[in-house]
C-alpha atoms as a PDB file:
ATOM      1  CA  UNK A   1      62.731 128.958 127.111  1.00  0.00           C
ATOM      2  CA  UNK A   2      60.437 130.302 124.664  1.00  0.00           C
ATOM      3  CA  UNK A   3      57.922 131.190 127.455  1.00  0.00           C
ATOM      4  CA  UNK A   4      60.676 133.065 129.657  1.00  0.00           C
ATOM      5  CA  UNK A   5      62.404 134.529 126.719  1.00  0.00           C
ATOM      6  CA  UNK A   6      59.962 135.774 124.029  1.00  0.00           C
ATOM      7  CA  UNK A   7      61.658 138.720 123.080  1.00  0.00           C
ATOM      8  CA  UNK A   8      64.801 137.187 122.328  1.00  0.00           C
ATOM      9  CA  UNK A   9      65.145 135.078 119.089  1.00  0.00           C
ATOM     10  CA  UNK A  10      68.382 132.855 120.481  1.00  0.00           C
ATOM     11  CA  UNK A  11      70.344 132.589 122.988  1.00  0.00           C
ATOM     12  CA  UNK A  12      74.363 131.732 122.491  1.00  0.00           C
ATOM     13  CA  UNK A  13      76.017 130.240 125.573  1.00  0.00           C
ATOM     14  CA  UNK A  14      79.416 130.273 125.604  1.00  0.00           C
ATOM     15  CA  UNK A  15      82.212 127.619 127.333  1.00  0.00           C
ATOM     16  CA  UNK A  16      85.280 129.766 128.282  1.00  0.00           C
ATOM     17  CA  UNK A  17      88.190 128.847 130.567  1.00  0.00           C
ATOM     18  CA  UNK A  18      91.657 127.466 131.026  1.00  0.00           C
ATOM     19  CA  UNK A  19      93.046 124.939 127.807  1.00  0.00           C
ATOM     20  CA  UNK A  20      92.057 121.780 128.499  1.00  0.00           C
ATOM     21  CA  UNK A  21      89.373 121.710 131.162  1.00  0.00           C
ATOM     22  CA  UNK A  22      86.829 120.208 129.373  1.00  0.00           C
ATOM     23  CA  UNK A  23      84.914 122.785 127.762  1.00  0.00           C
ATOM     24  CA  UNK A  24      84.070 120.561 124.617  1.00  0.00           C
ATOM     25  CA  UNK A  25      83.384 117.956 126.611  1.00  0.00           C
ATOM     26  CA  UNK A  26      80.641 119.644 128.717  1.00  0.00           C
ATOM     27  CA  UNK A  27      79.164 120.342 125.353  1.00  0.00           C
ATOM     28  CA  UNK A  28      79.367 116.804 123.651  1.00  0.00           C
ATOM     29  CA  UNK A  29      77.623 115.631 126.479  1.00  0.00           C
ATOM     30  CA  UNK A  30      74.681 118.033 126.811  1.00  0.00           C
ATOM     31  CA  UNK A  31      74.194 116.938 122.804  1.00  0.00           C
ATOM     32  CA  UNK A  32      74.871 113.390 123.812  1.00  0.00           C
ATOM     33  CA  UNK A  33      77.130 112.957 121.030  1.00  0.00           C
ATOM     34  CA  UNK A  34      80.604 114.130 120.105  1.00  0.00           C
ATOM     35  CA  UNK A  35      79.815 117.319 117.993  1.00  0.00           C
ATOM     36  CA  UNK A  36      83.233 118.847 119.171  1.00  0.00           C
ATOM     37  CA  UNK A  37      87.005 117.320 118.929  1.00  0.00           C
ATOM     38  CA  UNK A  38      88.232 116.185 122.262  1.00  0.00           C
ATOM     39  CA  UNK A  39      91.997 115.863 122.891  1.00  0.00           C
ATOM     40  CA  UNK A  40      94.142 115.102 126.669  1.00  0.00           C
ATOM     41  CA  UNK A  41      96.294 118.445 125.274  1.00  0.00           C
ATOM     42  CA  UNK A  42      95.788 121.890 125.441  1.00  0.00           C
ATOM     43  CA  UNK A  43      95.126 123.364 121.780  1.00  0.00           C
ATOM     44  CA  UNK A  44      92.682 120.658 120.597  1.00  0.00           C
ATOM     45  CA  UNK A  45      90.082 124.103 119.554  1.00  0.00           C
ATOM     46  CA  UNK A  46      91.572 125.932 117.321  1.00  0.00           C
ATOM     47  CA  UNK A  47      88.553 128.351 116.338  1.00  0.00           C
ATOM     48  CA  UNK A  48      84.752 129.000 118.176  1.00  0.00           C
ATOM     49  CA  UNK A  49      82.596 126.578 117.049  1.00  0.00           C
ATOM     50  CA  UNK A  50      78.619 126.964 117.076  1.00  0.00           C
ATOM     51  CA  UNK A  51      77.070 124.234 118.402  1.00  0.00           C
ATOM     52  CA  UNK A  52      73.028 124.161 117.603  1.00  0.00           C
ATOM     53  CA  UNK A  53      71.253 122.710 121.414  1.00  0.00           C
ATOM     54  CA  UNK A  54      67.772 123.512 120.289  1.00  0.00           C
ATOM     55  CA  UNK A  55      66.072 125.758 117.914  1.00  0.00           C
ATOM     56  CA  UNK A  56      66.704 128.766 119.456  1.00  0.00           C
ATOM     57  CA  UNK A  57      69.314 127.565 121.938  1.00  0.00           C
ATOM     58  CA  UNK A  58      73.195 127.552 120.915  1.00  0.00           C
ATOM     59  CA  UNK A  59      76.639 126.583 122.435  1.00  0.00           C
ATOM     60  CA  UNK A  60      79.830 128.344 121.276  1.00  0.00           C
ATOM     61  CA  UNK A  61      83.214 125.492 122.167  1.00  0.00           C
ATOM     62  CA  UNK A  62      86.057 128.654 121.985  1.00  0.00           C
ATOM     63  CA  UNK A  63      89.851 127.364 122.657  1.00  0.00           C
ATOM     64  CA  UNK A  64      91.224 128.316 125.978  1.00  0.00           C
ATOM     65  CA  UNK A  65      91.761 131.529 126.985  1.00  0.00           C
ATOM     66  CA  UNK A  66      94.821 131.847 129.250  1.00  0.00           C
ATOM     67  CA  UNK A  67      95.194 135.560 131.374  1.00  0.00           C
ATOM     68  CA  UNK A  68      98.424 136.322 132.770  1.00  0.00           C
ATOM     69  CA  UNK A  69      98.532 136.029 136.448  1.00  0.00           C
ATOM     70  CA  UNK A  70     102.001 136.495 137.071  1.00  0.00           C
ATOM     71  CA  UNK A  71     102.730 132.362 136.987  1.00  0.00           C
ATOM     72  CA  UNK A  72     105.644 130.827 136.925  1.00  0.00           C
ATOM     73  CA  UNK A  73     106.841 128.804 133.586  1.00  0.00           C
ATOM     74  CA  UNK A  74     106.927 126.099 136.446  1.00  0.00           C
ATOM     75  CA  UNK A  75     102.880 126.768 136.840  1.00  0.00           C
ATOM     76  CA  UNK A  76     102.042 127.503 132.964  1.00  0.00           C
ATOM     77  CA  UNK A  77     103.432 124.098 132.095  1.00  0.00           C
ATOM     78  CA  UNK A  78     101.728 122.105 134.359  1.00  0.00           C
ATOM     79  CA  UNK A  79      98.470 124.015 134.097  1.00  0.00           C
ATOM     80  CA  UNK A  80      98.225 122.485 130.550  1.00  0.00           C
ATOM     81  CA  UNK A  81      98.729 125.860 128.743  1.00  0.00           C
ATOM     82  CA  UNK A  82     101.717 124.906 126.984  1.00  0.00           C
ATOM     83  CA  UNK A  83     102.195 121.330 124.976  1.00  0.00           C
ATOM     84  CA  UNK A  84     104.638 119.412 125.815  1.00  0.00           C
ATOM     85  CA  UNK A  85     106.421 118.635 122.816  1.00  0.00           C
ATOM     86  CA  UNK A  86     107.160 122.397 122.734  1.00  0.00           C
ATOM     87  CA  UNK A  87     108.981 122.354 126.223  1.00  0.00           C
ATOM     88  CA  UNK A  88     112.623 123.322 126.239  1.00  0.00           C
ATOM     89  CA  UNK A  89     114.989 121.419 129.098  1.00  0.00           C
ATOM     90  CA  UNK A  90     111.540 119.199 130.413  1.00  0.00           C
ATOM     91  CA  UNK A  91     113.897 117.968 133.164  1.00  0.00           C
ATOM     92  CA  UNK A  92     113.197 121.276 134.714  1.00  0.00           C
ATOM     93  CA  UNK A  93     110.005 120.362 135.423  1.00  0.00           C
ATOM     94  CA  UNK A  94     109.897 116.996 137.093  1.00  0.00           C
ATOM     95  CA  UNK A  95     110.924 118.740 140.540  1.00  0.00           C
ATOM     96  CA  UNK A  96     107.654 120.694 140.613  1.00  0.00           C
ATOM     97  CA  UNK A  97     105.501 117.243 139.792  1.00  0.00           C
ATOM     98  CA  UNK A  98     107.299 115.380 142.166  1.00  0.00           C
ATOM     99  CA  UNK A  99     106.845 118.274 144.538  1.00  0.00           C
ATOM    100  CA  UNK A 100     103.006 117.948 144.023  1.00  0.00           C
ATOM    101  CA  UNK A 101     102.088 114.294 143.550  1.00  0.00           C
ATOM    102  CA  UNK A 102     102.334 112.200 146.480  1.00  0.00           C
ATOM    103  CA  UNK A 103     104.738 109.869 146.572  1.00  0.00           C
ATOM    104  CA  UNK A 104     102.952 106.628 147.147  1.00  0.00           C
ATOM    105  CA  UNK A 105     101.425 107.715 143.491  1.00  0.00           C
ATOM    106  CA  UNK A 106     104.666 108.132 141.563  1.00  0.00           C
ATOM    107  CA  UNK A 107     105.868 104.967 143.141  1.00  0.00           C
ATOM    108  CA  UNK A 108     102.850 102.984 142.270  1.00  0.00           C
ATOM    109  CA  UNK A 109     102.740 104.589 138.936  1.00  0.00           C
ATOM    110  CA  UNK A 110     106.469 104.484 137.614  1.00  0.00           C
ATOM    111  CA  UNK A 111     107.335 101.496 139.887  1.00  0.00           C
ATOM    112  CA  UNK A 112     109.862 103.980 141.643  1.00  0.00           C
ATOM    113  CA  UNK A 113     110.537 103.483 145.824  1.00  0.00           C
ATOM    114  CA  UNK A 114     113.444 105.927 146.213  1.00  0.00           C
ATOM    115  CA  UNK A 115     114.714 108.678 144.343  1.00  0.00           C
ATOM    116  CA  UNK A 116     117.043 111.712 146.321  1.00  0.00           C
ATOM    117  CA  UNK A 117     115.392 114.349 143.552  1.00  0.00           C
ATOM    118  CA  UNK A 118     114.816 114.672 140.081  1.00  0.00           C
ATOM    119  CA  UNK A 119     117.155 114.048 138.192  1.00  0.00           C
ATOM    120  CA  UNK A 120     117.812 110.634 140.051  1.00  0.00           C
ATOM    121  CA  UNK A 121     114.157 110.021 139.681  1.00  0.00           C
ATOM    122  CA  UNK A 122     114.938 110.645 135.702  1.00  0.00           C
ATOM    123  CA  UNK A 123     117.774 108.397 135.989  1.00  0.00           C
ATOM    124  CA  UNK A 124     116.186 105.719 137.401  1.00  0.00           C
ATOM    125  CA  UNK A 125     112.998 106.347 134.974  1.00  0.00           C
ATOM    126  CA  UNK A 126     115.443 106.858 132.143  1.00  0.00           C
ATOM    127  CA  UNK A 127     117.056 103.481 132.508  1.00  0.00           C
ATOM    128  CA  UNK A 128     113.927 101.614 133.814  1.00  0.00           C
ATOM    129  CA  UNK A 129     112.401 102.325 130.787  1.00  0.00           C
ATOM    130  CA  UNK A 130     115.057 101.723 128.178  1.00  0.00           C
ATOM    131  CA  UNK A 131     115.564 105.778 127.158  1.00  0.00           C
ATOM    132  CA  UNK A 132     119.222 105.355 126.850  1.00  0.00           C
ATOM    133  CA  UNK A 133     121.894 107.782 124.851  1.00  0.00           C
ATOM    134  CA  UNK A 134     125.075 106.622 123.231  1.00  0.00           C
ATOM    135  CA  UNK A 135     127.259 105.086 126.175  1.00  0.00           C
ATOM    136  CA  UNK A 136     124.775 104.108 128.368  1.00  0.00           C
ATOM    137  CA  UNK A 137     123.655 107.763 129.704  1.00  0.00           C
ATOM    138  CA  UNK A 138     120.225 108.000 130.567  1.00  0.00           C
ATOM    139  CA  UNK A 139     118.248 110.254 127.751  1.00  0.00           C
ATOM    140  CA  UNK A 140     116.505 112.688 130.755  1.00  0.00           C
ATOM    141  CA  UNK A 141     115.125 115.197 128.489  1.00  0.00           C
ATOM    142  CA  UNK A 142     112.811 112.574 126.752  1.00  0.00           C
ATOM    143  CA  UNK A 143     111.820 110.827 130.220  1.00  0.00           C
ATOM    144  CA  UNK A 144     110.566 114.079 131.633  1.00  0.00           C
ATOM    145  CA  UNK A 145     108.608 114.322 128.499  1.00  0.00           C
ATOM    146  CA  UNK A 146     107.125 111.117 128.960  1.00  0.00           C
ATOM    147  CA  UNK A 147     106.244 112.096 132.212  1.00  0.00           C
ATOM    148  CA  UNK A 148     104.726 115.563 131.808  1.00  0.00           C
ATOM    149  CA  UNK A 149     102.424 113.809 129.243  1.00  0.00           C
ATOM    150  CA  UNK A 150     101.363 111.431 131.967  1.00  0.00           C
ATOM    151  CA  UNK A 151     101.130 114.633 134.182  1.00  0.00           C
ATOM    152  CA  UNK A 152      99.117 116.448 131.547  1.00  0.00           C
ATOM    153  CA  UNK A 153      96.695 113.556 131.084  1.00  0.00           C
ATOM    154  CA  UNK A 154      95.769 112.999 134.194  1.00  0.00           C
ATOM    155  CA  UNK A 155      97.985 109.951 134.332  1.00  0.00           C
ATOM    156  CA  UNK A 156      99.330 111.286 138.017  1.00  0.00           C
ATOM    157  CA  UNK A 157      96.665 111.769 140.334  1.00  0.00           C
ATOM    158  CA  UNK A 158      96.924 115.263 141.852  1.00  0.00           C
ATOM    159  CA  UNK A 159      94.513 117.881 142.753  1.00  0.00           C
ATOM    160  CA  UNK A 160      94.443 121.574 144.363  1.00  0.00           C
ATOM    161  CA  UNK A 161      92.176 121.405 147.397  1.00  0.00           C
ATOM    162  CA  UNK A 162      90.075 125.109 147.150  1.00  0.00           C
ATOM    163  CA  UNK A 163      91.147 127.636 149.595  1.00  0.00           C
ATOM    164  CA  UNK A 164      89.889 128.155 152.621  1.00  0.00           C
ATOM    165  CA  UNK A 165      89.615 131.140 154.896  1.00  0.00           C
ATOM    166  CA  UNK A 166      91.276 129.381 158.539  1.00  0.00           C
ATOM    167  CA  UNK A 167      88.884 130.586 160.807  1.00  0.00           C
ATOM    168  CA  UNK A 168      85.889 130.212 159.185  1.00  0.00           C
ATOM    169  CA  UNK A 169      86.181 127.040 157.391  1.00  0.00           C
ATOM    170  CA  UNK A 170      84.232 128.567 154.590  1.00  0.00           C
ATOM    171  CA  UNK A 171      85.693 128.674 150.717  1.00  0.00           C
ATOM    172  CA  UNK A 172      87.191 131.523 149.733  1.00  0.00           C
ATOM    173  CA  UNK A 173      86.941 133.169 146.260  1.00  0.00           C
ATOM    174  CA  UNK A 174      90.446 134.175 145.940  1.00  0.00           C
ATOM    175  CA  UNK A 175      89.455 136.610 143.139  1.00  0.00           C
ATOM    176  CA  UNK A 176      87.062 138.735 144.895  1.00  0.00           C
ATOM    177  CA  UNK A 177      89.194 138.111 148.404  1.00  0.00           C
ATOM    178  CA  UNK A 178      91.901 139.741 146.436  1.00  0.00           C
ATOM    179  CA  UNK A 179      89.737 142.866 144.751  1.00  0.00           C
ATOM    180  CA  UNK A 180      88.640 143.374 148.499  1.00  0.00           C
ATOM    181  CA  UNK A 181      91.871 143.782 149.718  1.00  0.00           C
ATOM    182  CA  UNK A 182      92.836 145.809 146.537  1.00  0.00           C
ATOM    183  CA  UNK A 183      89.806 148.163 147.753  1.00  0.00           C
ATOM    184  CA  UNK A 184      91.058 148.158 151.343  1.00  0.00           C
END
């Protein structure tokens, strides 16, 4: 560094990106120690923290930075941007997870085999686990809670597979693919 670099006194490197994608993480690791607070919810950072790598050599831990894209509150929830605990009508939701996760998952996870659609999944979950209201009515507003916590920490395997362009096979960035066409 010192070598490449001489007329700079230090370098600051900083982790930005989505709330909780493991941007502290990255750091406590290349320190080999935890140096920065880790949480499974989005909001753990609260301000930039300097992080010292070597003399000259520092890491800046920011909290996520969300840009509007034009998502749906369907997408910003299950993104992580948004805590659970500050979700209005969760049952919303559980459509959208179910939507993504395979079923084999849910059912192996929740202990589940049929469900019609969400809200009879959230019955079934509701009652299953012992979230009951006065009367016997399942409490689904708390089970989809419990579940978009699981969702949120990783609890229900799911992943987006990058895109690709069909012909050639060969990732696209949809960014620049979309500032191309923009230029077009």
């Amino acid at each position: 560094f010192a070598s490449l670099h001489k007329d700079k006194k230090q370098i600051s490197v900083g982790f930005v990106g989505y709330p909780n994608t493991g941007k502290s993480s990255v750091i406590n690791t290349l320190r080999a120690k935890k140096v920065c607070n880790v949480a499974p919810i989005p909001g753990e950072t609260k301000v930039w923290q300097y992080i010292t790598l070597m003399k000259r050599i520092y890491l800046i831990d920011c909290p996520g930075v969300v840009y509007d894209q034009g998502d749906t509150e369907d997408q910003i929830l299950l993104k992580g941007v948004v805590r659970v605990e500050r979700c209005d009508n969760a049952e919303n939701y559980i459509d959208s997870v179910l939507a993504r996760v395979k079923r084999e998952y849910v059912q192996r996870t929740y202990g589940i085999m049929e469900w019609e659609n969400g809200e009879d999944f959230l019955k079934q979950y509701a009652r299953k686990c012992g979230r009951l209201l006065k009367g016997g009515e399942p409490d689904l507003n708390t089970s989809a809670k419990s579940i978009l916590y699981d969702w949120q920490r990783g609890k229900l395997p799911w992943f987006e597979p990058p895109p690709f362009d069909g012909d050639r096979k060969e990732f696209v960035n949809t960014a620049t693919a979309t500032a191309q066409e923009k230029d077009a």
